[in-house]
Protein backbone atom coordinates (compact mmCIF):
# COMPACT_ATOMS: atom_id res chain seq x y z
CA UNK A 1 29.30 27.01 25.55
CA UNK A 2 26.74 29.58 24.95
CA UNK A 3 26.65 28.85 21.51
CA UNK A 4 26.73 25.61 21.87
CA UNK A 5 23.28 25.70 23.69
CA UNK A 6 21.81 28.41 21.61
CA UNK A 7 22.45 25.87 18.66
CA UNK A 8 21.42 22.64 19.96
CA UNK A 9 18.23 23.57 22.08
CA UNK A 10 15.53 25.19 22.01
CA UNK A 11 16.64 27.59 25.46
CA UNK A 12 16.63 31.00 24.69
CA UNK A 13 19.70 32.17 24.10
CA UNK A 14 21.92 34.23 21.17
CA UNK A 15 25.05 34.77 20.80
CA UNK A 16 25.71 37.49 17.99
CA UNK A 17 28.83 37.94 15.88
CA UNK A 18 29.59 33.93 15.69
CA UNK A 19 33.03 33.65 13.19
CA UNK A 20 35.17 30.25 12.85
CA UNK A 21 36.55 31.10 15.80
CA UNK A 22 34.15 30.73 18.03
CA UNK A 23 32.05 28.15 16.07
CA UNK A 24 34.90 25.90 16.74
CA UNK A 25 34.94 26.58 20.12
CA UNK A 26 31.32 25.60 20.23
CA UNK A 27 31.70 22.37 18.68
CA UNK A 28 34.36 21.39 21.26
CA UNK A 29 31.67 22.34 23.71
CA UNK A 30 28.99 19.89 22.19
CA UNK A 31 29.76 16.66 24.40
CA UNK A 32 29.05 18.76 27.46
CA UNK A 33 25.40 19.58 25.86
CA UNK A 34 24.79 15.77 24.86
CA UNK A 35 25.50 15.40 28.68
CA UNK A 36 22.85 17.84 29.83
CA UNK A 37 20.35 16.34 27.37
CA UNK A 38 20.96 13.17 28.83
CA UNK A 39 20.36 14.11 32.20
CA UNK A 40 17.54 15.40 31.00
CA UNK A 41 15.99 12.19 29.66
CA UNK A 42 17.00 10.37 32.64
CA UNK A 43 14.83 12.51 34.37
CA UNK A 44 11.84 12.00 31.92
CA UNK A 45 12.49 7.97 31.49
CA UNK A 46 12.02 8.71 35.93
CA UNK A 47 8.82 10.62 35.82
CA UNK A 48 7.13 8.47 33.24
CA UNK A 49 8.20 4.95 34.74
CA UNK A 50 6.47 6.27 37.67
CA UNK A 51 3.55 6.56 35.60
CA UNK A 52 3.59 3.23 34.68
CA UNK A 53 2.69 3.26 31.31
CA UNK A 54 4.43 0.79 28.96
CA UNK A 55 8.14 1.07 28.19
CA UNK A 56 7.63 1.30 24.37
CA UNK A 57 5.38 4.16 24.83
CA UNK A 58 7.61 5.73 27.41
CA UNK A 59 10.37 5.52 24.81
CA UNK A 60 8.57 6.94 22.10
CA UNK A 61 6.95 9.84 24.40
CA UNK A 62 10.57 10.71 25.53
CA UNK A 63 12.11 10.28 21.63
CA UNK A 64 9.58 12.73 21.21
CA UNK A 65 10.09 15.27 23.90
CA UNK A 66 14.07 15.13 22.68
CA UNK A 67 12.80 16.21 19.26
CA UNK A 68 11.15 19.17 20.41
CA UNK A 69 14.08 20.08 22.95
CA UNK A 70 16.53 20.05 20.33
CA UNK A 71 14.59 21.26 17.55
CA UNK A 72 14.10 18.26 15.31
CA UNK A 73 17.31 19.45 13.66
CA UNK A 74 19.32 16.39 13.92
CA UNK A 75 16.11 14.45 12.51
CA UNK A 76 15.82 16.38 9.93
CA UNK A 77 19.59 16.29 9.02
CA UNK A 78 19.12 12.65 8.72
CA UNK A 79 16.09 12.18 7.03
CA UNK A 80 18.06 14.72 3.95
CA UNK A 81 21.35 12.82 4.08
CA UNK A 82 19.45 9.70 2.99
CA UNK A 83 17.52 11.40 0.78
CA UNK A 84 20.79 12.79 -0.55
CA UNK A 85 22.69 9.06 -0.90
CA UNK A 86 19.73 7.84 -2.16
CA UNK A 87 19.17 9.97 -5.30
CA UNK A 88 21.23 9.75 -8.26
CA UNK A 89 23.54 12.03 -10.32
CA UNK A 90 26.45 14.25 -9.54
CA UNK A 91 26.85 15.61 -6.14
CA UNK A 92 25.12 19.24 -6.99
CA UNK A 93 21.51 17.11 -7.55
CA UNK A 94 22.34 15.54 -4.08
CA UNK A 95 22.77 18.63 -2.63
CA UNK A 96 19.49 19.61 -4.21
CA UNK A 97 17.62 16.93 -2.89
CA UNK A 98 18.49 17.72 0.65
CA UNK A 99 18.06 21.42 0.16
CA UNK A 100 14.32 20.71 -0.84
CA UNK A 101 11.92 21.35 2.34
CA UNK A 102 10.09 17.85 1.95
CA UNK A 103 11.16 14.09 2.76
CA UNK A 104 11.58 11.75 0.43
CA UNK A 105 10.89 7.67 0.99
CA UNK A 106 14.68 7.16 2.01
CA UNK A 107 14.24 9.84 4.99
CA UNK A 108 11.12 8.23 5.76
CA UNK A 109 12.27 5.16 6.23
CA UNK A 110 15.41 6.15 7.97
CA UNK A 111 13.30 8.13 10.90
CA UNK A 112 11.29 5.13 11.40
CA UNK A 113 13.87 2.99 12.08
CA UNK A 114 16.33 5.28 14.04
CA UNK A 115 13.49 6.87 15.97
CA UNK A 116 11.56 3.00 16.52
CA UNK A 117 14.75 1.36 17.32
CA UNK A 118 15.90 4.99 19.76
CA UNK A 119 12.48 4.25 21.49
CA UNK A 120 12.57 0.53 21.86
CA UNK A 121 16.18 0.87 23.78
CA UNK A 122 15.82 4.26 25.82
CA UNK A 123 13.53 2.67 28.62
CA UNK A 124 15.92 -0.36 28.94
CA UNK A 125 19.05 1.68 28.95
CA UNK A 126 21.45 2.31 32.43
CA UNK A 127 20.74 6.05 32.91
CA UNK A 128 24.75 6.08 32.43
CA UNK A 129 24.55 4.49 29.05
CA UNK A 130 21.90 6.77 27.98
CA UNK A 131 24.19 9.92 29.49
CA UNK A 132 27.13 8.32 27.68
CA UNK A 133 24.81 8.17 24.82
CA UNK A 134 24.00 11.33 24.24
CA UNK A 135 27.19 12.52 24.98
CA UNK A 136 28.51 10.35 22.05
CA UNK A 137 26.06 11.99 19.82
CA UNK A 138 27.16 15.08 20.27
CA UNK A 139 31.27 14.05 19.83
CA UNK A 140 30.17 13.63 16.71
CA UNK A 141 30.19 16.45 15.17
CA UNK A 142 33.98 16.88 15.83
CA UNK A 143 34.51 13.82 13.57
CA UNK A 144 32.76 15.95 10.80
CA UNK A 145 34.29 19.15 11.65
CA UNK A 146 38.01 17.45 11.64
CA UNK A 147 41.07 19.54 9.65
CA UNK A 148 40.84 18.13 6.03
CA UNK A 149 37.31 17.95 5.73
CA UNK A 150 35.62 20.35 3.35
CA UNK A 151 32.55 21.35 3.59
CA UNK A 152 30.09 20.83 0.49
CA UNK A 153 28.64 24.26 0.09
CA UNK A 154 30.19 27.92 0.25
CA UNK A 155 27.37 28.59 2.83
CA UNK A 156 25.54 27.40 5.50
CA UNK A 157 26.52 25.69 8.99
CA UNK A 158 28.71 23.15 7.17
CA UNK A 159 31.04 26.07 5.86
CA UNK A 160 30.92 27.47 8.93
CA UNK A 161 32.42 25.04 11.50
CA UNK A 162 34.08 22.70 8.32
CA UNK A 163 37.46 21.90 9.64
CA UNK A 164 37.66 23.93 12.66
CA UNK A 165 37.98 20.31 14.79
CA UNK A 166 42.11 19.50 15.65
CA UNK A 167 42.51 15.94 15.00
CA UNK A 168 44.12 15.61 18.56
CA UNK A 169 41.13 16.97 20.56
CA UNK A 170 38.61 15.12 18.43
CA UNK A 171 40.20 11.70 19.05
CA UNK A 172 41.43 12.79 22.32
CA UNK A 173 37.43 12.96 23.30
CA UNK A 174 36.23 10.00 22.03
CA UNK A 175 39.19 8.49 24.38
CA UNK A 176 37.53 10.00 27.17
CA UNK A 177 34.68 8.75 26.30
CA UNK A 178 35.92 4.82 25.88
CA UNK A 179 37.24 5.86 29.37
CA UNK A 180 33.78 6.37 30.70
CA UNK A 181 32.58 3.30 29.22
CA UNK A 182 34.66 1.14 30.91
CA UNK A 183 32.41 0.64 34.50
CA UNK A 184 29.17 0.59 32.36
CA UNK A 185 31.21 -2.81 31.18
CA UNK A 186 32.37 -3.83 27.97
CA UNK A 187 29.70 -3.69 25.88
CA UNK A 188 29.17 0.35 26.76
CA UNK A 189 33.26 0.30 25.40
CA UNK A 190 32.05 -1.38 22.09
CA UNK A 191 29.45 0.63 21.26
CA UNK A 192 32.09 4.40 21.84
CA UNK A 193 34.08 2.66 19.08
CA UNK A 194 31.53 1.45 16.75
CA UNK A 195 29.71 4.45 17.09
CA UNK A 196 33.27 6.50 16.11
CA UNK A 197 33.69 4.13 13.23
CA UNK A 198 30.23 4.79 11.91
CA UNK A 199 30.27 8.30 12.09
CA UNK A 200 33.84 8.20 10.42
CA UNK A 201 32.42 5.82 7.65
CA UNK A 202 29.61 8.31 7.02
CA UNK A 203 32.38 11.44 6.83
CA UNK A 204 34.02 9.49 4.40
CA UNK A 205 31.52 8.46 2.36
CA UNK A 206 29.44 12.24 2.52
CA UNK A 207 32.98 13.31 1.63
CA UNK A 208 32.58 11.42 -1.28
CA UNK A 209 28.72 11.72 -2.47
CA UNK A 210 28.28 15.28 -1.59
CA UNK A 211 32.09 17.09 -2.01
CA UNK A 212 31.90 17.47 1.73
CA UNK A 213 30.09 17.96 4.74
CA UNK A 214 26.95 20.02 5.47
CA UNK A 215 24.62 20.62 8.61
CA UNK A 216 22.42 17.69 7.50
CA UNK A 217 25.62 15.67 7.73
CA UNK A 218 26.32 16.77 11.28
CA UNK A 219 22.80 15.49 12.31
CA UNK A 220 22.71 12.55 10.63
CA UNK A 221 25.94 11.81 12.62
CA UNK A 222 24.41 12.88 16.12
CA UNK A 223 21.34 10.22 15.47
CA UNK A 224 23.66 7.56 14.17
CA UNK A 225 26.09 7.26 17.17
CA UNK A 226 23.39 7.74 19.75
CA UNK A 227 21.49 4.69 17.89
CA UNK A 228 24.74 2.97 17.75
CA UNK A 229 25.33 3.29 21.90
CA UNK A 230 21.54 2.67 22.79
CA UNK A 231 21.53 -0.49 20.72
CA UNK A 232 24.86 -2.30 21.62
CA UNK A 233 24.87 -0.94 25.11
């Protein structure tokens, strides 16, 4: 859990030694950091509605404050994946382009409309859909990290947690989370499962483009599924 924290906010913590081992166990951990995070924002979306300034601003102010919370390292994971799929040539240039420090058009574009659309739906959302939310984000990640999945490079945080996920766990969170969708009513439900079949489309189809997963991967998947819940929920 330590890890887990030390990886996906800004607190200060370290945790030294980290093998497969325990980066598994860390990704388990994740959809008990997405909750925290949540909680978090509900308490932001709270103090700035008192304010009452303008919900689009609110949602961009607090979009913002999650950036710096957790980094930026989930934006910047998906502004290279679409750089990445949008290039051409073999997988090693794709890897290139998302190994390069800047953004190209594609990752432009994509953190516009993630982080407009993210905005737009935060101040509108049941502070249970935007715990459930983030909570979904982070089950993400075990998606990527599944058995069978390879990771792209010999290095990096890709190699490092690649495959460490049991298919039974991973699925048997996501079930969990359906389960907690259910009194936030059906359309909470709908978005778990799209959000599980977009990050599973975007495994598949990384799988394919790059040779396997990467870090960038992993955050392109925490932005997608906590766009997909915002939205539909």
């Amino acid at each position: 859990m330590k890890l887990a924290f030390s990886w996906l906010t800004v607190l200060p913590l370290r945790v030294d030694d980290v093998d497969n081992r325990a980066a598994g166990r860390a990704i388990t951990a994740t959809p008990v950091v997405g909750v925290v995070i949540g909680a978090f924002v509900v308490g932001v979306l709270q103090l700035l509605a008192i304010s009452n300034i303008s919900a689009l601003v609110a949602g961009f102010l607090v979009v913002g404050v999650v950036a710096l919370f957790t980094r930026g390292m989930h934006l910047d994971g998906l502004a290279d994946v679409a750089d990445g799929l949008g290039c051409y040539g073999p997988p090693e240039r794709a890897l290139k382009v998302m190994k390069d420090g800047g953004a190209g058009p594609f990752g432009v574009v994509s953190l516009i409309v993630v982080l407009g659309a993210q905005a737009a739906a935060l101040p509108h959302a049941h502070w249970g859909v935007v715990l459930l939310a983030f909570a979904t984000s982070r089950a993400a990640f075990g998606i990527c990290c599944m058995r069978g999945v390879p990771a792209a490079r010999p290095e990096g945080l890709g190699a490092l947690v690649a495959g460490t996920q049991h298919p039974g766990i991973v699925i048997g969170t996501w079930v969990v989370l359906a389960g907690a969708a259910v009194p936030l009513g059906w359309r909470a439900v709908v978005a778990v499962v799209v959000a599980f079949g977009l990050v599973w489309g975007l495994v598949q189809h990384t799988g394919k483009r790059f040779g396997g997963i990467t870090g960038d991967v992993l955050g392109a998947a925490a932005e997608i599924a906590l766009l997909a819940v915002l939205v539909i929920a």
